[in-house]
N, C-alpha and C. Protein backbone atom coordinates (compact mmCIF):
# COMPACT_ATOMS: atom_id res chain seq x y z
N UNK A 1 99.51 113.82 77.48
CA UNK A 1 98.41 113.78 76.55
C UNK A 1 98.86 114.43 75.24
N UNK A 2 98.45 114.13 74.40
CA UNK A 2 98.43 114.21 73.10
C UNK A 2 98.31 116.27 72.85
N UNK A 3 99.14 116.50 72.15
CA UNK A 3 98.65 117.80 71.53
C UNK A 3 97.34 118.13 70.73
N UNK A 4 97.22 117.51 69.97
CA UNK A 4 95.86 117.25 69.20
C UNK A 4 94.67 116.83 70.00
N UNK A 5 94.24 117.63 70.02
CA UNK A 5 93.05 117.74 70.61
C UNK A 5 91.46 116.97 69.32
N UNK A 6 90.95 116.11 69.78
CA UNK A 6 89.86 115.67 68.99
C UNK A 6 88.77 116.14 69.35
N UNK A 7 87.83 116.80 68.05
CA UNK A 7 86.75 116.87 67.95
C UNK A 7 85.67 116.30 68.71
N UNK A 8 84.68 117.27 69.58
CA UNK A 8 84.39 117.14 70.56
C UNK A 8 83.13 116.04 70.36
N UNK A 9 82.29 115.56 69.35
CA UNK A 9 81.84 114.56 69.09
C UNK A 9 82.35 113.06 68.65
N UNK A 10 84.16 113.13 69.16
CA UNK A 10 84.79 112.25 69.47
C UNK A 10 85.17 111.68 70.66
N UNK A 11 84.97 112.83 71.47
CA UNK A 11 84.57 112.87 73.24
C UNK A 11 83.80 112.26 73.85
N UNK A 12 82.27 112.68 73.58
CA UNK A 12 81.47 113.21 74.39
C UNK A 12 80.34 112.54 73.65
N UNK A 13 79.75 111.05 74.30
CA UNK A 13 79.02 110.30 73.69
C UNK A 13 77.14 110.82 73.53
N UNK A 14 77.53 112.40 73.39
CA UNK A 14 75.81 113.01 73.26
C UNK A 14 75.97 113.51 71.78
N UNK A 15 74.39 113.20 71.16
CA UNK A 15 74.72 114.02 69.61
C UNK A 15 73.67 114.96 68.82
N UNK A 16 73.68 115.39 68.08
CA UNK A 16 72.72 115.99 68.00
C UNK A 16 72.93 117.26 68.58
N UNK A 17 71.46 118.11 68.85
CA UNK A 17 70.78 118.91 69.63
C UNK A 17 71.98 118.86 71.51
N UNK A 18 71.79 117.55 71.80
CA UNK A 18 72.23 117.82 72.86
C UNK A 18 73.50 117.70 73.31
N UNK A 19 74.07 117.66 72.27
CA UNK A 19 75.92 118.16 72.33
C UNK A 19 75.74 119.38 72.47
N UNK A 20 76.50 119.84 73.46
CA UNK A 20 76.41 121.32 73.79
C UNK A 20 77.57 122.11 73.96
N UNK A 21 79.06 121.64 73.83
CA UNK A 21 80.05 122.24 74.02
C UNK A 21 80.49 122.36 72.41
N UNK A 22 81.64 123.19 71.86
CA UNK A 22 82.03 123.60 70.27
C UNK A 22 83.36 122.70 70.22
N UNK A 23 84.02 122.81 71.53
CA UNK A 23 85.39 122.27 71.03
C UNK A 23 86.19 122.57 72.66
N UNK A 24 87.10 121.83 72.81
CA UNK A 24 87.92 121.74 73.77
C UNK A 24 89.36 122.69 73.46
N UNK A 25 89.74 123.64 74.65
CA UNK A 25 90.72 124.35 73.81
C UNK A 25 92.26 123.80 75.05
N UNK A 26 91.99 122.98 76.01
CA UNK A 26 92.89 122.45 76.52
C UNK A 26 92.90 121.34 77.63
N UNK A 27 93.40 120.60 77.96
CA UNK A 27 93.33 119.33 78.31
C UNK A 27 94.50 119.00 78.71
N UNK A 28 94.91 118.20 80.11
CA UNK A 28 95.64 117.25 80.89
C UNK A 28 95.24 116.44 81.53
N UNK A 29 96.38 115.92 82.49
CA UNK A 29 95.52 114.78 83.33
C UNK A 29 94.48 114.96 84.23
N UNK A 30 94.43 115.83 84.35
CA UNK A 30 93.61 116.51 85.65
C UNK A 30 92.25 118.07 85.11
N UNK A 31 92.68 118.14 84.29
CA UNK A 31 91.89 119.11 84.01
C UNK A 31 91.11 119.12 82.42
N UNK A 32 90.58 120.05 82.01
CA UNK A 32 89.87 120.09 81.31
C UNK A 32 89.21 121.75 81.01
N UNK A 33 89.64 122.65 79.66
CA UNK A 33 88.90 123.89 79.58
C UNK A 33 88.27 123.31 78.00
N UNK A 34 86.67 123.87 78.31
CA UNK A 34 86.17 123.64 77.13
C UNK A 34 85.73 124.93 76.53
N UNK A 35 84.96 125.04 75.24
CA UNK A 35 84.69 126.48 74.66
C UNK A 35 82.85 125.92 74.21
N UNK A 36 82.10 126.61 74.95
CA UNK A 36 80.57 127.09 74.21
C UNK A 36 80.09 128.11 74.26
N UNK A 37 79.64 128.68 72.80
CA UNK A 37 78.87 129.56 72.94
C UNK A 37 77.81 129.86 72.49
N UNK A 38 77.17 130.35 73.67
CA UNK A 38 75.32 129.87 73.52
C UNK A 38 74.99 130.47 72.15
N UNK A 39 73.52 130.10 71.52
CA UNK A 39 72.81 130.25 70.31
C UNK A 39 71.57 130.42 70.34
N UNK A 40 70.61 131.52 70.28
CA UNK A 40 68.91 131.34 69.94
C UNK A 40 68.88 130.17 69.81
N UNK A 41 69.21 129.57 68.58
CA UNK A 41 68.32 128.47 68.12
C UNK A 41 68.83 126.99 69.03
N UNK A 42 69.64 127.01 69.91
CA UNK A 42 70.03 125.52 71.02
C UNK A 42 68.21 124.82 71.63
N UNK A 43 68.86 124.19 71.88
CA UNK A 43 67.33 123.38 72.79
C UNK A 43 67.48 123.81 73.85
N UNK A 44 68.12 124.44 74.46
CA UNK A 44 67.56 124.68 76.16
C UNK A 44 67.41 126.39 75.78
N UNK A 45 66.91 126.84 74.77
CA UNK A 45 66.79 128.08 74.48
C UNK A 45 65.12 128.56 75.09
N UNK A 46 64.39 129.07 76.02
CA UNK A 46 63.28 129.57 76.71
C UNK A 46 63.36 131.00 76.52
N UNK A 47 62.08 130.92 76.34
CA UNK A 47 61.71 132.53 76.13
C UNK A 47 63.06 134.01 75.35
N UNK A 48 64.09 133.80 74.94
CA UNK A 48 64.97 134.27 74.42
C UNK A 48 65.90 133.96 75.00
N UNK A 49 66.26 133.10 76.16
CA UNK A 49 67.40 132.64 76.81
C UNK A 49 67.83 131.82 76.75
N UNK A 50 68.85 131.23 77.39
CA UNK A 50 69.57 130.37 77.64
C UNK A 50 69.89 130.19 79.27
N UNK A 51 68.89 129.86 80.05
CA UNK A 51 69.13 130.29 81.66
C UNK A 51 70.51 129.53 82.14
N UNK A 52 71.08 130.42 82.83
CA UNK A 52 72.17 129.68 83.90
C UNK A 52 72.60 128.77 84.25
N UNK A 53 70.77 127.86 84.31
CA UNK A 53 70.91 126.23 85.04
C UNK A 53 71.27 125.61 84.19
N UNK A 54 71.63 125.53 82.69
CA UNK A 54 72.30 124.67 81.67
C UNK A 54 73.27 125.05 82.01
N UNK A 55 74.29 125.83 82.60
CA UNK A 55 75.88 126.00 83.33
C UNK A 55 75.91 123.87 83.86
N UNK A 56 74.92 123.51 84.38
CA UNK A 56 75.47 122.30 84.97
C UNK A 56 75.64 121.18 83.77
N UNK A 57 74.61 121.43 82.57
CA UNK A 57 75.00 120.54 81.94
C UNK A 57 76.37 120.81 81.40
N UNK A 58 76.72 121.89 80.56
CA UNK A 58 78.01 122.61 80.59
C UNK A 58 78.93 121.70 81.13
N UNK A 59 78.63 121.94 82.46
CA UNK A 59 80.08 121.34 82.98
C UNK A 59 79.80 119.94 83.16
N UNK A 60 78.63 119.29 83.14
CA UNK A 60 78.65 117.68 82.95
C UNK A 60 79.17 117.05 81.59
N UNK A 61 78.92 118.17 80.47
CA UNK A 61 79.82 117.62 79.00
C UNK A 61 80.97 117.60 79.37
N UNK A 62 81.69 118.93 79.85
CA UNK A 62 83.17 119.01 79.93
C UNK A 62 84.03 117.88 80.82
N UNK A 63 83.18 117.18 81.78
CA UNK A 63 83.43 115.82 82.41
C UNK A 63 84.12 115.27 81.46
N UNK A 64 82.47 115.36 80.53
CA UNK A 64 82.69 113.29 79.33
C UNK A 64 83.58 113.86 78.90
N UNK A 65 84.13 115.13 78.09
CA UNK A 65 84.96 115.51 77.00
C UNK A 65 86.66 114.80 77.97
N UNK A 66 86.71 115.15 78.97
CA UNK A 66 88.16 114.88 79.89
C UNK A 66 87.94 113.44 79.50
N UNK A 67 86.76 112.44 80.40
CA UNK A 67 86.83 111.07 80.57
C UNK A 67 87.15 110.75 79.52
N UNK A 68 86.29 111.51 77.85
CA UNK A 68 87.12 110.26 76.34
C UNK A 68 87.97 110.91 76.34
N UNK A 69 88.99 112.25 76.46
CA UNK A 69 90.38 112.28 76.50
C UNK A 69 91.13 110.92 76.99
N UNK A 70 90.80 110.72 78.06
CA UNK A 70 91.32 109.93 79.27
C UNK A 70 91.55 108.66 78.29
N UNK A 71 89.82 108.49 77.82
CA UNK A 71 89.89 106.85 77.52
C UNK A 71 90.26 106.39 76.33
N UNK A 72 90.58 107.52 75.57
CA UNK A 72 91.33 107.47 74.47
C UNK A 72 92.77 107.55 74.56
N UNK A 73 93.33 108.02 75.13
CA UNK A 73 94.36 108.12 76.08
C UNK A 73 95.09 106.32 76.17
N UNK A 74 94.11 105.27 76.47
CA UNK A 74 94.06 104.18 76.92
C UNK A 74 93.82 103.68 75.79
N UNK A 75 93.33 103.92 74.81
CA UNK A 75 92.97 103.48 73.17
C UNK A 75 91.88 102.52 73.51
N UNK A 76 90.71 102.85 74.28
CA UNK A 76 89.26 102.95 74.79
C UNK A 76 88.05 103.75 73.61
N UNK A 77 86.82 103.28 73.69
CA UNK A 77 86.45 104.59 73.06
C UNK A 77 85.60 105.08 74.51
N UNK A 78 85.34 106.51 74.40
CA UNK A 78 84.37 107.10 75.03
C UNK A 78 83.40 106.38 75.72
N UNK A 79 82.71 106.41 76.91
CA UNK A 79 81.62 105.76 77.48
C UNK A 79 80.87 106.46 78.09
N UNK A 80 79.82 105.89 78.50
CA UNK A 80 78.44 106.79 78.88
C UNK A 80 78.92 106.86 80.71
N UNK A 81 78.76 108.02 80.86
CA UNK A 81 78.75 108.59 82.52
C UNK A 81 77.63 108.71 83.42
N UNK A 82 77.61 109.26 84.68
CA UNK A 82 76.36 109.17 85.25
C UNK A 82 76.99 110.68 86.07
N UNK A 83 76.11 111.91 86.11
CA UNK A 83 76.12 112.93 86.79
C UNK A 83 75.11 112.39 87.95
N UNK A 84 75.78 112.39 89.38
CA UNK A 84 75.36 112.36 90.06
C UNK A 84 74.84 113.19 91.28
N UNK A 85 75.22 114.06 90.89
CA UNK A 85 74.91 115.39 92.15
C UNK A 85 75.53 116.72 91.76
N UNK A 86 75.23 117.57 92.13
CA UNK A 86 76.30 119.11 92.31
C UNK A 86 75.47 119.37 93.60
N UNK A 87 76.51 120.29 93.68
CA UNK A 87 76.97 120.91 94.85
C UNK A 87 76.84 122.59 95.11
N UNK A 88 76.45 123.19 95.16
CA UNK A 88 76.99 124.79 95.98
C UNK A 88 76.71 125.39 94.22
N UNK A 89 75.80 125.09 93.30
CA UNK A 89 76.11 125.52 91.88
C UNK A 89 75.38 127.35 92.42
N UNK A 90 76.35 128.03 92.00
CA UNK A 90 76.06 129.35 92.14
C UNK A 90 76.43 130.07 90.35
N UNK A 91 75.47 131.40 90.57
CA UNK A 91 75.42 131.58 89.05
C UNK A 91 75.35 133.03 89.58
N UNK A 92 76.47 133.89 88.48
CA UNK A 92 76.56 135.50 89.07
C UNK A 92 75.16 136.05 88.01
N UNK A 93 74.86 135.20 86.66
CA UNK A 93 73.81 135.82 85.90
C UNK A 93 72.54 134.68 85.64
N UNK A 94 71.38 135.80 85.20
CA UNK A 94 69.97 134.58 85.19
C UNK A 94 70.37 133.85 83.80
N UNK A 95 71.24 134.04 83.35
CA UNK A 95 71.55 133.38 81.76
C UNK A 95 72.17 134.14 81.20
N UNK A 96 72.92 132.96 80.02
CA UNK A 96 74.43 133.36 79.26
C UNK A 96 73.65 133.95 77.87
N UNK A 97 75.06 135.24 77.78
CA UNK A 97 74.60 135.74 76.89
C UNK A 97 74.92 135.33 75.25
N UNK A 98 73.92 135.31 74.18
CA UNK A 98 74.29 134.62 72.79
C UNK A 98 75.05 135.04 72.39
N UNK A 99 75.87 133.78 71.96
CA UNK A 99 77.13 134.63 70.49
C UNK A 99 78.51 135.40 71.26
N UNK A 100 78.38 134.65 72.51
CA UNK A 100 79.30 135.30 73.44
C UNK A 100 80.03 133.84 74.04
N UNK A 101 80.88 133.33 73.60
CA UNK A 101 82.30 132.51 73.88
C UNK A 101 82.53 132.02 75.63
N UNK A 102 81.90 131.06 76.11
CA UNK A 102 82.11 130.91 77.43
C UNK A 102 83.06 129.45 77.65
N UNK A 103 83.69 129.91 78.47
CA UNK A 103 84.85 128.93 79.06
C UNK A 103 84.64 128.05 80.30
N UNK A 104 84.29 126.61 79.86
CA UNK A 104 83.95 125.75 80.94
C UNK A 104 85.27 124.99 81.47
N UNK A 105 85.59 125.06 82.60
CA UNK A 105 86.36 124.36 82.78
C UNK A 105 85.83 123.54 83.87
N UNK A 106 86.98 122.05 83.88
CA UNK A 106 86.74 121.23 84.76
C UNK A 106 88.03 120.80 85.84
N UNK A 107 88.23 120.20 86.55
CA UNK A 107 89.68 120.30 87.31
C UNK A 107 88.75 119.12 88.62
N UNK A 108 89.84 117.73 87.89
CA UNK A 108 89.75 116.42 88.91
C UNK A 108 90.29 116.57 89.80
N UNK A 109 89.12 116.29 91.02
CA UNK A 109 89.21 116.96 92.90
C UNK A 109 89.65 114.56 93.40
N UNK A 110 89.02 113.90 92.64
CA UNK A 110 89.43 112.61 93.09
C UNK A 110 88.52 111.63 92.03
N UNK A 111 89.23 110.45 91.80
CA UNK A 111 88.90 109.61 90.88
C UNK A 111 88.76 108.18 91.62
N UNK A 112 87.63 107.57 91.86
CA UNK A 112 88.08 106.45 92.93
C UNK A 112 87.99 105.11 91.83
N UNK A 113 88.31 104.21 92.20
CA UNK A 113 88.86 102.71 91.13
C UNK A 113 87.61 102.05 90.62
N UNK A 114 86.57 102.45 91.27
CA UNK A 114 84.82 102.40 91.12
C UNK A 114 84.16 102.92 90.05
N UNK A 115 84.98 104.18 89.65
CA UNK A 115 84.68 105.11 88.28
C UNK A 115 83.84 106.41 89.21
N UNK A 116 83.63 106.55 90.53
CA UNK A 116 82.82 107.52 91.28
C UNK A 116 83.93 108.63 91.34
N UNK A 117 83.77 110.03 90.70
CA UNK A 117 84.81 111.07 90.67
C UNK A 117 84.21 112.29 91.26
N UNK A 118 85.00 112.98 91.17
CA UNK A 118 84.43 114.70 91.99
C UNK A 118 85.12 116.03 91.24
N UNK A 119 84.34 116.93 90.75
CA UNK A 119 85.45 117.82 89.88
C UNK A 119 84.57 119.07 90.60
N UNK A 120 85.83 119.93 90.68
CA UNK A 120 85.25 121.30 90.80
C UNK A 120 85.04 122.01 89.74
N UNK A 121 84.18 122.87 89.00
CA UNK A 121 83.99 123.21 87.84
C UNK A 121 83.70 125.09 88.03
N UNK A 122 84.31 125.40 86.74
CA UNK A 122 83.10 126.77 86.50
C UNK A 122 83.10 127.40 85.40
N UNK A 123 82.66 128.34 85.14
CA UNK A 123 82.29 128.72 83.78
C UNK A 123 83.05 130.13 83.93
N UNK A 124 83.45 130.65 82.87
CA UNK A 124 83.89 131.91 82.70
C UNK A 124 83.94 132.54 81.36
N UNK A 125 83.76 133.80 81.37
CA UNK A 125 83.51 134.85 79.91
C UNK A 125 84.46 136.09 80.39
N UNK A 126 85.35 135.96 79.36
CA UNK A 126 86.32 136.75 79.38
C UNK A 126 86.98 137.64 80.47
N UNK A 127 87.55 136.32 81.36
CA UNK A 127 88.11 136.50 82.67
C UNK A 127 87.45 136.54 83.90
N UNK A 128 85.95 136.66 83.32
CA UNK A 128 84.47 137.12 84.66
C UNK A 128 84.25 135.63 84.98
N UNK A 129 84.18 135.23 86.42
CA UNK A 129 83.50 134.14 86.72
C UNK A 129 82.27 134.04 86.64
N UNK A 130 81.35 133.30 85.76
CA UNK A 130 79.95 133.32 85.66
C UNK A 130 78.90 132.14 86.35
N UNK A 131 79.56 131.25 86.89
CA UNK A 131 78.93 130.68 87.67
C UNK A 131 80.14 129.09 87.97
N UNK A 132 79.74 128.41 89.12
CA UNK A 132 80.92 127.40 89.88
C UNK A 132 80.02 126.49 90.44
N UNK A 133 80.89 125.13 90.33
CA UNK A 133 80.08 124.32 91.39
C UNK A 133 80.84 123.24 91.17
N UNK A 134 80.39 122.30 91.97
CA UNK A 134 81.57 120.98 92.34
C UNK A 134 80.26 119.89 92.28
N UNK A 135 81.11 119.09 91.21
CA UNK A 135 80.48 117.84 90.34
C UNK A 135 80.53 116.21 90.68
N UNK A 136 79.28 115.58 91.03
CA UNK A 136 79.83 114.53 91.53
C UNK A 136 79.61 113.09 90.25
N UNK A 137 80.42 112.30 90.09
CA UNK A 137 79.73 111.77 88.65
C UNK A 137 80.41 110.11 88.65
N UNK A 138 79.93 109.43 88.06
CA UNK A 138 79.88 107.81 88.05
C UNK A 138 80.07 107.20 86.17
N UNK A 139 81.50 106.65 86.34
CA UNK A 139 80.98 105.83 84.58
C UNK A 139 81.40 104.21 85.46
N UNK A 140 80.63 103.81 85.20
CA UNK A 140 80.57 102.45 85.70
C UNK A 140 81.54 101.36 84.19
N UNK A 141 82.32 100.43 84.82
CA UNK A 141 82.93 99.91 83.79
C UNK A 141 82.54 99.11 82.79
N UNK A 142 81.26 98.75 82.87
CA UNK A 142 80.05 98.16 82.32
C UNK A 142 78.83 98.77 82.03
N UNK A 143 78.98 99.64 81.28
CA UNK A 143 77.55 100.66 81.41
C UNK A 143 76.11 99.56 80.86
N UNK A 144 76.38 99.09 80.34
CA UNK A 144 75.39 98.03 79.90
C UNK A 144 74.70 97.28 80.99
N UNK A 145 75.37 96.47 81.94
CA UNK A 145 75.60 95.90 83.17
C UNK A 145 75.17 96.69 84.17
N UNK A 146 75.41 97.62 84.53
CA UNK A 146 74.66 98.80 85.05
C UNK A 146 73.84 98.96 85.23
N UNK A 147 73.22 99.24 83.71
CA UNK A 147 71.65 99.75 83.78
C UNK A 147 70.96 98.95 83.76
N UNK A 148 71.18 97.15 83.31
CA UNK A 148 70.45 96.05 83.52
C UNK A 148 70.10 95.78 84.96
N UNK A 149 71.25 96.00 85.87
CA UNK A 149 71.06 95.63 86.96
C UNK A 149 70.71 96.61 88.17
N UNK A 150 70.37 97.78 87.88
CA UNK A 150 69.82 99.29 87.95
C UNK A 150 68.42 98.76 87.93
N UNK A 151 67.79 98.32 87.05
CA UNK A 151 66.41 98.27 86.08
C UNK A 151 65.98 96.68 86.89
N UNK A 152 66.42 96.49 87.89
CA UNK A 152 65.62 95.12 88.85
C UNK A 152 65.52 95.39 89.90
């Protein structure tokens, strides 16, 4: 893979508000570490927080960010995914703290020829594990096709 790492709204086909990762600080075939750090003003911001349970979206961006590595990789652009499950998501805090730099990583457990994959994931702040869980997720090779035939 490429040294150059692209801008994570070159990744990661969410925009706006609900792009939620800053930037990718490393990347291979198999893995994936991303960099966010939470903000008052984000949309999943409640009562002065940022609770824990956005850890899963977290690591569902850091997916797409690997997959448009991948599919750029292939000179593809980016495509829409499907999070399909987690697993065992455990969280050591009720929510991440603002203005504080957290490290998502992702690490491909199997990729089947279907586009159905499995990653173990977790989050970490300066060496502390802050919460883990294992990701189950779908980009279908036709996302269009998909959801037409999803929607009958």
């Amino acid at each position: 893979m490429s040294d150059a790492i692209p801008a994570i709204e070159h990744l990661v086909p969410h925009a706006g508000d609900m792009s939620l990762l800053d930037r990718v600080l490393f990347a291979d075939d198999s893995s994936l570490i991303a960099e966010v750090t939470p903000k008052s003003n984000q949309l999943f911001c409640r009562d002065g927080e940022i609770g824990s349970w956005v850890g899963v979206e977290y690591m569902a961006q850091a997916i797409a960010a690997w997959a448009g590595l991948q599919a750029r990789a292939r000179g593809e652009a980016p495509k829409v995914g499907f999070l399909l499950g987690c697993r065992r998501y455990q969280a050591i805090v009720p929510a991440f703290e603002f203005d504080t730099a957290l490290q998502v990583r992702v690490e491909l457990q199997f990729l089947a020829d279907n586009g159905l994959g499995q990653f173990e994931c977790s989050i970490d702040c300066a060496g502390k594990r802050l919460a883990s869980a294992q990701l189950k997720v779908f980009e279908p090779s036709d996302t269009e096709q998909f959801i037409k035939e999803s929607m009958q």
